[in-house]
Protein backbone atom coordinates (compact mmCIF):
# COMPACT_ATOMS: atom_id res chain seq x y z
CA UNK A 1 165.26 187.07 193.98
CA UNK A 2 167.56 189.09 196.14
CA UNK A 3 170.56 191.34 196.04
CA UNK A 4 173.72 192.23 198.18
CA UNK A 5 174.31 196.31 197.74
CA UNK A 6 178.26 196.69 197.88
CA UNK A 7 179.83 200.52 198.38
CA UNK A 8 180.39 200.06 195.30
CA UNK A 9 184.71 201.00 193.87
CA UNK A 10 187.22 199.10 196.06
CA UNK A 11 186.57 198.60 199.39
CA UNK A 12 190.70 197.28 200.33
CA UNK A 13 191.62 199.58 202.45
CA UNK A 14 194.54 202.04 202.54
CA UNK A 15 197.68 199.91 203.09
CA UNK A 16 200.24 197.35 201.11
CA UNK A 17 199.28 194.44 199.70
CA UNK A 18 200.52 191.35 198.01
CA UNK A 19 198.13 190.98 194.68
CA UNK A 20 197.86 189.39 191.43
CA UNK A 21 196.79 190.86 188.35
CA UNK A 22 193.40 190.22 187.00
CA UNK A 23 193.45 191.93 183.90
CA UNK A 24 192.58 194.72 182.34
CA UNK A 25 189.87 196.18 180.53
CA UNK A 26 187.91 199.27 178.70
CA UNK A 27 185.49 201.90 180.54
CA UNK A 28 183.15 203.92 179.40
CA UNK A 29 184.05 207.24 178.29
CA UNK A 30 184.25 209.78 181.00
CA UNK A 31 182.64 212.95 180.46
CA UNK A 32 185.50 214.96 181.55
CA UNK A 33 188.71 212.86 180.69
CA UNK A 34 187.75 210.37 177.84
CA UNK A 35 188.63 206.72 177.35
CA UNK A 36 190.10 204.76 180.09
CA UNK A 37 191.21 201.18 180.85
CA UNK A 38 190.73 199.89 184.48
CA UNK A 39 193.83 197.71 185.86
CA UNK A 40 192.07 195.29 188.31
CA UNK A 41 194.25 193.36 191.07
CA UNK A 42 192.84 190.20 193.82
CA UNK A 43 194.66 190.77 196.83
CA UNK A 44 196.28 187.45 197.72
CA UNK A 45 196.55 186.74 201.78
CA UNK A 46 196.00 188.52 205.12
CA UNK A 47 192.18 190.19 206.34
CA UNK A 48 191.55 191.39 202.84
CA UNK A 49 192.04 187.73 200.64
CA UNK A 50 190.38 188.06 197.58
CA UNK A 51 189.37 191.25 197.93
CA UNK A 52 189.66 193.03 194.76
CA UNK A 53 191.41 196.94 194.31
CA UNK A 54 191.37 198.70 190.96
CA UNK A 55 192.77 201.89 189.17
CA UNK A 56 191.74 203.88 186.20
CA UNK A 57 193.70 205.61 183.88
CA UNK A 58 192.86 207.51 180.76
CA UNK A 59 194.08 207.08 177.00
CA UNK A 60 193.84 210.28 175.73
CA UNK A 61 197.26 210.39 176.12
CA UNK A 62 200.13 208.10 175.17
CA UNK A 63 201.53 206.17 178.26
CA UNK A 64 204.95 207.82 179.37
CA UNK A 65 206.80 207.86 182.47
CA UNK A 66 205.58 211.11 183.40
CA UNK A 67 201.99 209.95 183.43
CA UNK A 68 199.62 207.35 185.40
CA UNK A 69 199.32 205.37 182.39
CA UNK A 70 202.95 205.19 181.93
CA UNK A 71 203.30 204.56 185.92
CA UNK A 72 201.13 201.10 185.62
CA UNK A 73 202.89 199.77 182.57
CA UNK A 74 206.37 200.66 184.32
CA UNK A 75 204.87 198.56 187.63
CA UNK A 76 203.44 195.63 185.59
CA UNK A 77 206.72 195.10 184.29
CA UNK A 78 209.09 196.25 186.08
CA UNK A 79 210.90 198.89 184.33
CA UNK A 80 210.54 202.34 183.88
CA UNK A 81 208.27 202.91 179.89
CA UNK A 82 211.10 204.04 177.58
CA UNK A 83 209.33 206.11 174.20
CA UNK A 84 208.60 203.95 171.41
CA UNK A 85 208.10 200.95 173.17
CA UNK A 86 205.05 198.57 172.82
CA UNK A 87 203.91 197.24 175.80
CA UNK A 88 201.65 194.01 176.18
CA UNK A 89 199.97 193.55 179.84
CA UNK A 90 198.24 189.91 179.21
CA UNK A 91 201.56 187.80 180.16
CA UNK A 92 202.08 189.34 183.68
CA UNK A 93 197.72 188.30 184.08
CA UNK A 94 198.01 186.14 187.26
CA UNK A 95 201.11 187.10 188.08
CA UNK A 96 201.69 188.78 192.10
CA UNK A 97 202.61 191.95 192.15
CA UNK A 98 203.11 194.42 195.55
CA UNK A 99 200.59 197.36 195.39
CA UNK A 100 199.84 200.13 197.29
CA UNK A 101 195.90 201.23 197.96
CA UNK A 102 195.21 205.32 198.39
CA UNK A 103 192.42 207.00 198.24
CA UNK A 104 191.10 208.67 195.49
CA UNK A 105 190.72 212.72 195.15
CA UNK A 106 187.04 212.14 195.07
CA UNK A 107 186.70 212.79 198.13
CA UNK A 108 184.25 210.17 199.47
CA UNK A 109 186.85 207.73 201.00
CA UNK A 110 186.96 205.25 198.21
CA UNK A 111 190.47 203.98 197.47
CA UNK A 112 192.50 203.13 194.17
CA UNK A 113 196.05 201.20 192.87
CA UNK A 114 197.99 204.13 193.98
CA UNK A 115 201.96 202.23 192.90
CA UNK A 116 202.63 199.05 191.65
CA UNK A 117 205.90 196.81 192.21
CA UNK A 118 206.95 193.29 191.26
CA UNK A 119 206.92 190.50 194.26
CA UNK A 120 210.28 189.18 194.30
């Protein structure tokens, strides 16, 4: 039996992308900032086809505009998070979105979702 070692996190590099939205889904527990979902995106077209880009955010706070959380939802559908709403993500699954890849603070050269826009 044999294996293919990735570098492991997203290897999309830095840049703009056309994407759809794969879904979303729990991560472990971080030692320093809690519970976090992971918002996972297949870049659609161009060097980097299929390619998959991710970003993490935490839920030890409510999502609000003024936080990463709150950022995502806004992108996913297209409007700034207003308090008090509910927000469902598994409609806009599949759907193409525009996001932008940055790196991460970590400081190893890894990348993340940095923004997320609807594809008109």
């Amino acid at each position: 039996m044999q294996f293919t070692v990735s570098a492991g996190g997203s290897t999309v590099p830095i840049g703009m992308y056309k994407a759809t939205f794969a879904g979303v889904e729990e991560t472990p527990p971080h030692p320093e900032y809690g519970k976090g979902v992971k918002f996972s995106f297949k870049v659609v077209g161009g060097e980097h086809d299929g390619e998959e880009t991710s970003c993490i955010c935490g839920l030890e706070k409510m999502a609000s505009p003024k936080n990463r959380l709150g950022r995502v939802l806004g992108g996913l559908t297209g409007e700034p998070v207003q308090p008090g709403q509910t927000i469902s993500v598994e409609q806009q699954v599949g759907k193409t979105f525009l996001i932008q890849v940055e790196l991460t603070s970590a400081g190893n050269g890894s990348t993340r979702v940095g923004t997320i826009m609807p594809a008109f």
